[in-house]
Protein backbone atom coordinates (compact mmCIF):
# COMPACT_ATOMS: atom_id res chain seq x y z
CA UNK A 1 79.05 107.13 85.90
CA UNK A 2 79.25 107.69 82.24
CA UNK A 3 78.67 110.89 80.66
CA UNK A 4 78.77 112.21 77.00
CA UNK A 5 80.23 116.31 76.95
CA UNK A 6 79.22 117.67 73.73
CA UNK A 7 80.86 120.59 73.06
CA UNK A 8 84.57 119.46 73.35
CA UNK A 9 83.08 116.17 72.34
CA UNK A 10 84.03 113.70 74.76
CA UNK A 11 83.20 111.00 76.82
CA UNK A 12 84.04 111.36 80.91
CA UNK A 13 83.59 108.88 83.48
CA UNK A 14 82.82 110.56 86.93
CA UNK A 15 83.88 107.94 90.04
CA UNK A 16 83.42 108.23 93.44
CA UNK A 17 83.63 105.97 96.37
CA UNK A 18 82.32 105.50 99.91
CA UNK A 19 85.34 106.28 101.46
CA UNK A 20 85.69 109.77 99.86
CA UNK A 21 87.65 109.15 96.78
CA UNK A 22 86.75 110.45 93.66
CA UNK A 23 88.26 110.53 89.92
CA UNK A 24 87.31 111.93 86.59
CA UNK A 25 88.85 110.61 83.07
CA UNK A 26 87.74 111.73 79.84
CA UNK A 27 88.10 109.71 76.39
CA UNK A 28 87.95 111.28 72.87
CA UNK A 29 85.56 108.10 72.48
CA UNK A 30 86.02 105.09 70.92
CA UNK A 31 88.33 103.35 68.00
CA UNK A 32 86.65 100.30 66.67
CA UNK A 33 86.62 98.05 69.74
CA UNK A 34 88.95 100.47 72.04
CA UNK A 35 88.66 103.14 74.55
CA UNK A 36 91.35 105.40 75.69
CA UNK A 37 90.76 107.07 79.14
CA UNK A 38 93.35 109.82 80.17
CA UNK A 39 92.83 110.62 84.23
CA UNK A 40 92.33 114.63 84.43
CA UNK A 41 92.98 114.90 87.87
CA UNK A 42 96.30 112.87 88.56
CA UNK A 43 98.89 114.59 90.96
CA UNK A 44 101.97 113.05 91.44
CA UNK A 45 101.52 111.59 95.11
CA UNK A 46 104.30 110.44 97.84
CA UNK A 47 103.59 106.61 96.15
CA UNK A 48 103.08 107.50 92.48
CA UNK A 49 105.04 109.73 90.38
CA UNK A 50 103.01 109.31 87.28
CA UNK A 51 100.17 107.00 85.10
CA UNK A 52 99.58 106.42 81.52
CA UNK A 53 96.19 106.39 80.04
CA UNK A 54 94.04 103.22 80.58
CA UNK A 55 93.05 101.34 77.14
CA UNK A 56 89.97 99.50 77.48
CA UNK A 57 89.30 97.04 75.12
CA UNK A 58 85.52 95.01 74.06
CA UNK A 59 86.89 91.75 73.12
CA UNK A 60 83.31 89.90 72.88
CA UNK A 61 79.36 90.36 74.49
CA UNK A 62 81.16 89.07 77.62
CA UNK A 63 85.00 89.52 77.82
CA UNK A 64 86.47 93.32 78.55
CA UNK A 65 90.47 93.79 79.34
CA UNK A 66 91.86 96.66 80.71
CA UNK A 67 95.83 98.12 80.34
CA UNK A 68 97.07 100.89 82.20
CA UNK A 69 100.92 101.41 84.46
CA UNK A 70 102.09 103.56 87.04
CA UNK A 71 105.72 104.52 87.83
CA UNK A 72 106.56 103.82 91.63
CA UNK A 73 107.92 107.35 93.37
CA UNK A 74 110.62 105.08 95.87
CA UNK A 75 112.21 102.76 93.25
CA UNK A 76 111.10 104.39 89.64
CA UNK A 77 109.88 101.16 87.83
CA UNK A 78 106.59 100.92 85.89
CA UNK A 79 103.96 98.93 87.18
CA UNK A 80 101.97 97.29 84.76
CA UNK A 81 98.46 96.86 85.82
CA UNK A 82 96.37 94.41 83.15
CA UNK A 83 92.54 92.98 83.98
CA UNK A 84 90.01 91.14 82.31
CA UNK A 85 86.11 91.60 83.01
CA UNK A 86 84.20 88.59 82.06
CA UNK A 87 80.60 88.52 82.08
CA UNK A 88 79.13 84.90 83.97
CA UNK A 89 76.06 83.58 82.55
């Protein structure tokens, strides 16, 4: 879910699953075709030591990608995790 938060002027996305999990990011909004999302309630976990904001970017009507990495807490390498959404017709 999508949300717009006026008065520090940003957007948040709110997600929650069946299985319990939930997440919020907020976004100072968008840059020409490009989001920025920054994860507001990351906590370094026994798996993940940290994650870098996701950059979403509206390549066309029907093509999204998606760019965000995550450092592994047993070796310490970055993880780069890339998608693309396209939309069938």
């Amino acid at each position: 879910m999508y949300t717009r938060d006026s008065d520090p002027k940003r957007w948040v996305d709110i997600m929650t699953s069946d299985l319990g999990g939930y997440d919020a990011s907020s976004s100072p909004g968008w840059n020409g075709n490009t989001i920025v999302w920054t994860d507001n309630m990351f906590k370094p976990s026994s798996d993940v030591m940290a994650v870098t904001p996701t950059t979403q970017t509206k390549v066309s009507d029907s093509k999204w990608t998606s760019h965000t990495t995550f450092q592994e807490r047993s070796s310490g390498r970055w993880i780069s995790v890339d998608t693309v959404c396209n939309k069938s017709t």
